[in-house]
PDB file of N, CA and C in Angstrom:
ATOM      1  N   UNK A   1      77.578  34.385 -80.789  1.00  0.00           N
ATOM      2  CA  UNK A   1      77.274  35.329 -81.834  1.00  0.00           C
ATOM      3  C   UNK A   1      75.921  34.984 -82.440  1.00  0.00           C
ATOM      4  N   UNK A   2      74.961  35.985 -82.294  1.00  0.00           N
ATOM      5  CA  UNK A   2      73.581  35.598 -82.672  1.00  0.00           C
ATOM      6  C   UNK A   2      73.011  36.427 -84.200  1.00  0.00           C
ATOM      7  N   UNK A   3      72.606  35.921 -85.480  1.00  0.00           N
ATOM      8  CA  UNK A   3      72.726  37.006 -86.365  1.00  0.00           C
ATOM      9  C   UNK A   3      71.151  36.564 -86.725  1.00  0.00           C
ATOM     10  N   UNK A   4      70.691  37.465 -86.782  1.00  0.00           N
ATOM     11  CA  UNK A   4      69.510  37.600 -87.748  1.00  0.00           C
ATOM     12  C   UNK A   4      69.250  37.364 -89.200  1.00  0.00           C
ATOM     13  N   UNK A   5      68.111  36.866 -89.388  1.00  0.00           N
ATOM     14  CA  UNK A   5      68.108  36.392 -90.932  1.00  0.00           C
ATOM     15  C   UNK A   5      67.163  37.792 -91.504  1.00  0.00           C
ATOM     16  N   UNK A   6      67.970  37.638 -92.648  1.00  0.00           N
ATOM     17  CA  UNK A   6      67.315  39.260 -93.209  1.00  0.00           C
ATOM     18  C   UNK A   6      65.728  39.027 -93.532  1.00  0.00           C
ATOM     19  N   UNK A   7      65.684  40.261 -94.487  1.00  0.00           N
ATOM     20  CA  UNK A   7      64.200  39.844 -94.808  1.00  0.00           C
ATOM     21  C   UNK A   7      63.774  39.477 -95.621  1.00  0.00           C
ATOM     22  N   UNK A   8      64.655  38.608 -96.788  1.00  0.00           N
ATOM     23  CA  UNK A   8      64.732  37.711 -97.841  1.00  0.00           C
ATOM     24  C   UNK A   8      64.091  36.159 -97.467  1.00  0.00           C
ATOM     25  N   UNK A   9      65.184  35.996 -96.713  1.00  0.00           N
ATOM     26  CA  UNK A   9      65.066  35.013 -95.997  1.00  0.00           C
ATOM     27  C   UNK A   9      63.601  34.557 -94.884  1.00  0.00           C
ATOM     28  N   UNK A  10      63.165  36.105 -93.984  1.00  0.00           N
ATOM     29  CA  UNK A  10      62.027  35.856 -93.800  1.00  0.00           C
ATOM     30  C   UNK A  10      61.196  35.661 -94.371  1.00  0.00           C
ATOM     31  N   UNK A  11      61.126  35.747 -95.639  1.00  0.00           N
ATOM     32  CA  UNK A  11      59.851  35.838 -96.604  1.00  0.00           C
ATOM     33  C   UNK A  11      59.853  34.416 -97.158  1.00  0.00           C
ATOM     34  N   UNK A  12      61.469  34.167 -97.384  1.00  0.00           N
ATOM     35  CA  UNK A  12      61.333  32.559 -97.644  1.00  0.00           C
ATOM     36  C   UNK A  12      60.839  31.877 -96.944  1.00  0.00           C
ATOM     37  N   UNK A  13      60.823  31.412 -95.842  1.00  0.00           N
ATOM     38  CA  UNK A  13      60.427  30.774 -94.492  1.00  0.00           C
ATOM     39  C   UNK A  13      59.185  30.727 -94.242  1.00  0.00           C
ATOM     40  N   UNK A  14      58.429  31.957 -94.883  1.00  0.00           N
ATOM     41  CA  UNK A  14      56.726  32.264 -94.709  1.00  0.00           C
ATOM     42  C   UNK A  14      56.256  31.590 -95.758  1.00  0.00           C
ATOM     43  N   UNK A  15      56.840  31.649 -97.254  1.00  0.00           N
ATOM     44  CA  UNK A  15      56.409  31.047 -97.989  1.00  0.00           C
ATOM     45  C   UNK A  15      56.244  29.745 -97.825  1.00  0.00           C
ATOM     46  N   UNK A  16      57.635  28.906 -97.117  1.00  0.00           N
ATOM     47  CA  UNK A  16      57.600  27.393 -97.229  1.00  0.00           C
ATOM     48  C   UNK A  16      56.760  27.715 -95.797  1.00  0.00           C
ATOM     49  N   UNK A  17      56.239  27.613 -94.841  1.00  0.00           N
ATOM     50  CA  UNK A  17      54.984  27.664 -94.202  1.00  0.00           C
ATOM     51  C   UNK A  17      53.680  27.540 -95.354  1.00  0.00           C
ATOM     52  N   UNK A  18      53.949  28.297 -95.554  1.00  0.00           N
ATOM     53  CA  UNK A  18      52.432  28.062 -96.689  1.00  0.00           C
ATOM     54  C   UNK A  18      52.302  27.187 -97.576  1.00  0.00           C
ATOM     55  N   UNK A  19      53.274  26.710 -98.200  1.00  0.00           N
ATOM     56  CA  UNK A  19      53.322  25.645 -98.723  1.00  0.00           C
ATOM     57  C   UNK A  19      53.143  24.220 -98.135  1.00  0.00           C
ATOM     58  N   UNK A  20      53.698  24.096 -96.896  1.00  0.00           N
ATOM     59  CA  UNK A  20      53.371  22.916 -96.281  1.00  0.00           C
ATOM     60  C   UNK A  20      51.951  23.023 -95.691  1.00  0.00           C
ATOM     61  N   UNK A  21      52.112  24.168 -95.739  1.00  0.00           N
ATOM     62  CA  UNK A  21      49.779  24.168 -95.126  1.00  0.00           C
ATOM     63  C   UNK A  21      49.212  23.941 -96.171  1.00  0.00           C
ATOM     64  N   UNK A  22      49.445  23.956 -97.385  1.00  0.00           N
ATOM     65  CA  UNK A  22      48.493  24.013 -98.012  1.00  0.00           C
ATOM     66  C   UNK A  22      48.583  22.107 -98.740  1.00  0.00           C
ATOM     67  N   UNK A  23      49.610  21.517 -98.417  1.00  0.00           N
ATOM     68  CA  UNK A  23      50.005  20.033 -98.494  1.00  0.00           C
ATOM     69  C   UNK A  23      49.444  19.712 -97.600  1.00  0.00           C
ATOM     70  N   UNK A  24      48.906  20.041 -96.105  1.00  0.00           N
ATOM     71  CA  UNK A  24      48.412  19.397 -95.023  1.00  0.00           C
ATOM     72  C   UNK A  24      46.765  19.454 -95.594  1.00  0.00           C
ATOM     73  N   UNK A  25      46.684  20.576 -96.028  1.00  0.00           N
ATOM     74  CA  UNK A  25      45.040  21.282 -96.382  1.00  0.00           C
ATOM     75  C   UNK A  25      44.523  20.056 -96.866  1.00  0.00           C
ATOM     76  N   UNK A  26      45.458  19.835 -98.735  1.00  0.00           N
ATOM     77  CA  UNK A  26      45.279  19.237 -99.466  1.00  0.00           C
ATOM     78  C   UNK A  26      44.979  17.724 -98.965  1.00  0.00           C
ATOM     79  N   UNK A  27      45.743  16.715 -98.230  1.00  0.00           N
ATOM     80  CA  UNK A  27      45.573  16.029 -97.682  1.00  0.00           C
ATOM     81  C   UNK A  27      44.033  15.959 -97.038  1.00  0.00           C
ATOM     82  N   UNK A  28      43.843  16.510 -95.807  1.00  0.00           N
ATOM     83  CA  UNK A  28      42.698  16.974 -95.130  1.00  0.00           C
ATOM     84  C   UNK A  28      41.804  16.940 -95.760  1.00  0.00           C
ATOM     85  N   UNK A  29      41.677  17.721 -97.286  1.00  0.00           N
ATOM     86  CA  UNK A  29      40.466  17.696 -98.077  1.00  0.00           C
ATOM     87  C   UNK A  29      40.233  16.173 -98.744  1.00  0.00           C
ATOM     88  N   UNK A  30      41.186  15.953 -98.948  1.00  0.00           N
ATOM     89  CA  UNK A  30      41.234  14.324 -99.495  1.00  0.00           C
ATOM     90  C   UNK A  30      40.857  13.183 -98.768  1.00  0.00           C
ATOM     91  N   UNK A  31      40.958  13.163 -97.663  1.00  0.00           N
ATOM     92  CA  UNK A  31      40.726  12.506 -96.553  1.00  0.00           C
ATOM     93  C   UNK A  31      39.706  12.841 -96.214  1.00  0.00           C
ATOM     94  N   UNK A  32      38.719  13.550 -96.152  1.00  0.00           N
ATOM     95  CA  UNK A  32      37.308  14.443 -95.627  1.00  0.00           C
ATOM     96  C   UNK A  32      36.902  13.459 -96.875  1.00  0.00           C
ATOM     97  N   UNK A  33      36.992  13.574 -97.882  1.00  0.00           N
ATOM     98  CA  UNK A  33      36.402  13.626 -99.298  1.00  0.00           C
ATOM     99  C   UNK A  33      35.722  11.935 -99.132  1.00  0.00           C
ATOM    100  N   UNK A  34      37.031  11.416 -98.821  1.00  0.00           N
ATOM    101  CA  UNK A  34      36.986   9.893 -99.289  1.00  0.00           C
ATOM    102  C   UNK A  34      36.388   9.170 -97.795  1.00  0.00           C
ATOM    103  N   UNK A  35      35.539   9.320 -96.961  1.00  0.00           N
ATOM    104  CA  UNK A  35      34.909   9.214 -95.674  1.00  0.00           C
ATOM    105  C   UNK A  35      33.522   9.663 -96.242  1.00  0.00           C
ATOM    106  N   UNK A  36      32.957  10.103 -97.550  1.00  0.00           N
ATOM    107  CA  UNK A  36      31.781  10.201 -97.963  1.00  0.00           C
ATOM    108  C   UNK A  36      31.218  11.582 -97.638  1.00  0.00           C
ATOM    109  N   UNK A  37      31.921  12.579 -97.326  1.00  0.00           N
ATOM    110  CA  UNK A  37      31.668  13.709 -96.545  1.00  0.00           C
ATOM    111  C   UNK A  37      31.415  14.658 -98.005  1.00  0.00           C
ATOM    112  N   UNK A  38      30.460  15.800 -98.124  1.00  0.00           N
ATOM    113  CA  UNK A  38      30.510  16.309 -99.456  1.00  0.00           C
ATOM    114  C   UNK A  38      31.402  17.321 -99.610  1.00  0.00           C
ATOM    115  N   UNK A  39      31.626  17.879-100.930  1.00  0.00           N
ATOM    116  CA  UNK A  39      32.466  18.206-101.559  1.00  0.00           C
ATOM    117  C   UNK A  39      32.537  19.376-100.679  1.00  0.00           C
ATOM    118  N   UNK A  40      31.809  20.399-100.181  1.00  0.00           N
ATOM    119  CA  UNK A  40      32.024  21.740 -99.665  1.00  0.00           C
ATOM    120  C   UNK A  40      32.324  21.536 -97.908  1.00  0.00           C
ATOM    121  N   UNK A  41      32.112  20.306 -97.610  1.00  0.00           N
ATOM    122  CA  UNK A  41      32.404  20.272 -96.042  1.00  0.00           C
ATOM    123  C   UNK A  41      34.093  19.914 -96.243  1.00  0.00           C
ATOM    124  N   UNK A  42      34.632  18.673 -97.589  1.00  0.00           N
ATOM    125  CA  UNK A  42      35.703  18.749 -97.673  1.00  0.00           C
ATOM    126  C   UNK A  42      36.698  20.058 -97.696  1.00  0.00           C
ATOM    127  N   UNK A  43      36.320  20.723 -98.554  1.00  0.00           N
ATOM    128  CA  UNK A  43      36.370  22.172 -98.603  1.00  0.00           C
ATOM    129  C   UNK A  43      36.874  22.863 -97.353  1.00  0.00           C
ATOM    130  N   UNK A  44      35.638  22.928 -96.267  1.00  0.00           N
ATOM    131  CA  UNK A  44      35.761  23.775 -94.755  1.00  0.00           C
ATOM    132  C   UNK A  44      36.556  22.943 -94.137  1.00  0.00           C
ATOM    133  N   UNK A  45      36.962  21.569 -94.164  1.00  0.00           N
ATOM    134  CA  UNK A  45      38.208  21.031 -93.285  1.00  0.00           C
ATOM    135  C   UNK A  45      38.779  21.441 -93.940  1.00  0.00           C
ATOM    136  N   UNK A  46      39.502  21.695 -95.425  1.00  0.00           N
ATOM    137  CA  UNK A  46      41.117  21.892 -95.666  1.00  0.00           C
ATOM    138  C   UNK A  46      41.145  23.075 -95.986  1.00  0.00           C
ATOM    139  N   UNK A  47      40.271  24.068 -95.026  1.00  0.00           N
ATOM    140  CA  UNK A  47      40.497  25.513 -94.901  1.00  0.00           C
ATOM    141  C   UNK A  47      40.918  25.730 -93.538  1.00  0.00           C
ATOM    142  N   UNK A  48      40.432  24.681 -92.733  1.00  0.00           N
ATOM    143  CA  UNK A  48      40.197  24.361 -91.329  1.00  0.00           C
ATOM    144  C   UNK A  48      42.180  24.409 -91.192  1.00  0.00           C
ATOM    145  N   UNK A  49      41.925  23.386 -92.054  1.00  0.00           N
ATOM    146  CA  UNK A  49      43.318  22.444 -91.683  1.00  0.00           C
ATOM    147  C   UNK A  49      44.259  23.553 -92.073  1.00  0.00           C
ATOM    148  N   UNK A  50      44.464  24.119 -92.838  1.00  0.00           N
ATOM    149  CA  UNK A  50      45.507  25.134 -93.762  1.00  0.00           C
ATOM    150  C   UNK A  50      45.900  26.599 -92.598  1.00  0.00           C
ATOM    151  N   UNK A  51      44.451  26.862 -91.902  1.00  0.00           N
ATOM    152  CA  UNK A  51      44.525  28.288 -90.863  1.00  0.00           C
ATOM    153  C   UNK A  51      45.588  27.483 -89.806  1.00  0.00           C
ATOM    154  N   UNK A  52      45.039  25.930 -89.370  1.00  0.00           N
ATOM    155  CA  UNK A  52      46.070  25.643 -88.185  1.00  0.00           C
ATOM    156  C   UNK A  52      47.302  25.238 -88.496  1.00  0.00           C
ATOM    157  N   UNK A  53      47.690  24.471 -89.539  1.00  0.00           N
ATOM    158  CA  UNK A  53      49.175  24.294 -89.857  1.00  0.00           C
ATOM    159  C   UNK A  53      49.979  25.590 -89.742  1.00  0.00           C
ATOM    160  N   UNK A  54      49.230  26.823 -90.766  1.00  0.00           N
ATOM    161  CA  UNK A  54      50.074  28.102 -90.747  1.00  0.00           C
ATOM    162  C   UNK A  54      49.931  28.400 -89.760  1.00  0.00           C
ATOM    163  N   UNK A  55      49.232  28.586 -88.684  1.00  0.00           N
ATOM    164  CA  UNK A  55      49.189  29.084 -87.340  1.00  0.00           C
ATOM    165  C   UNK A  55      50.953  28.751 -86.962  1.00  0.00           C
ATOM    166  N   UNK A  56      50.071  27.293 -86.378  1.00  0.00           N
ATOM    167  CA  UNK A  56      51.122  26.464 -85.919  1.00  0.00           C
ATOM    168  C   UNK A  56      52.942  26.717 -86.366  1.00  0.00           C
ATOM    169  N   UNK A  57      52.836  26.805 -87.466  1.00  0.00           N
ATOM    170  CA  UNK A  57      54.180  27.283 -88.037  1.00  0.00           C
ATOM    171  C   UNK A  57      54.957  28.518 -87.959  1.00  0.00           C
ATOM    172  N   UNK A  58      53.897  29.737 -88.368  1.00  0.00           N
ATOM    173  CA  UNK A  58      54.377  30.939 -87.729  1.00  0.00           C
ATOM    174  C   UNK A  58      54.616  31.221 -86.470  1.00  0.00           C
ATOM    175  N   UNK A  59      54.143  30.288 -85.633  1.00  0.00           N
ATOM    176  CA  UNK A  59      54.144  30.928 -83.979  1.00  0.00           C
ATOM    177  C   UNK A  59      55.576  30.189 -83.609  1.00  0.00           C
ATOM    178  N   UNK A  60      55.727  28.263 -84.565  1.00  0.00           N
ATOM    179  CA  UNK A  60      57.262  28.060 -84.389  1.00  0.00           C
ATOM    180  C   UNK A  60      58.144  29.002 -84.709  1.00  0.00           C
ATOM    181  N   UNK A  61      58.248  29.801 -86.123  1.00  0.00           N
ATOM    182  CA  UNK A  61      59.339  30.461 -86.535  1.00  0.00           C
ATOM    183  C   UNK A  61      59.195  31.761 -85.453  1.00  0.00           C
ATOM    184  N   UNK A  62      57.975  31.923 -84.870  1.00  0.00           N
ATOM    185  CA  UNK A  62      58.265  33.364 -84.302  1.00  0.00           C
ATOM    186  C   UNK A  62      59.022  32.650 -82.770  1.00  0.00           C
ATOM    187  N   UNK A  63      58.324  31.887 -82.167  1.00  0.00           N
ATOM    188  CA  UNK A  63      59.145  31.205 -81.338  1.00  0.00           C
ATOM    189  C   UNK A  63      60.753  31.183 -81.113  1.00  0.00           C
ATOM    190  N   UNK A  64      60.751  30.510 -82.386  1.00  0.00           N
ATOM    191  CA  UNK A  64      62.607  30.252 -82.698  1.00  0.00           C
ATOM    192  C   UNK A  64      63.455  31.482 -83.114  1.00  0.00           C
ATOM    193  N   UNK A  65      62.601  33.162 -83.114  1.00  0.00           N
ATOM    194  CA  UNK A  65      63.151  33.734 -83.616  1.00  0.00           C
ATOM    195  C   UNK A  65      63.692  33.856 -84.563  1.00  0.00           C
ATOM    196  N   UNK A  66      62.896  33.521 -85.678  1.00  0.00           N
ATOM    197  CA  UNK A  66      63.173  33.539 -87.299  1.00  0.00           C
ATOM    198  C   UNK A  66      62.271  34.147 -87.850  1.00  0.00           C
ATOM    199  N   UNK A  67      61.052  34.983 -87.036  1.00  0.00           N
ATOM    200  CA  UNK A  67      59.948  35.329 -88.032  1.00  0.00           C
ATOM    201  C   UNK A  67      59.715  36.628 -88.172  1.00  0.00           C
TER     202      UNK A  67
END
């Protein structure tokens, strides 16, 4: 028996995607930062970093059939 998650639930799932990208981002920028790198290149990695986590995540949930 296979049931689908409504679209409550999808929206939840997108959100916590985004949330953990934007914890990876955050990281990323912090880590860029503290390597002496300036403030706006920190910036373009944890924009960098934030497009591929959410990538990465939506293509799991679409994968797993949850998205």
């Amino acid at each position: 028996m296979k049931t689908t998650p409504t679209f409550g639930v999808k929206v939840l799932l997108v959100v916590i995607c985004a949330l953990v990208s934007s914890i990876v981002a955050t990281g990323a920028g912090i880590l860029t930062h503290t390597t002496g790198a300036s403030l706006p290149e920190a910036i373009l990695s944890a924009g960098g970093a934030f497009a591929i986590s959410m990538t990465l995540g939506l293509t799991t949930l679409a994968v797993l059939g949850l998205g």
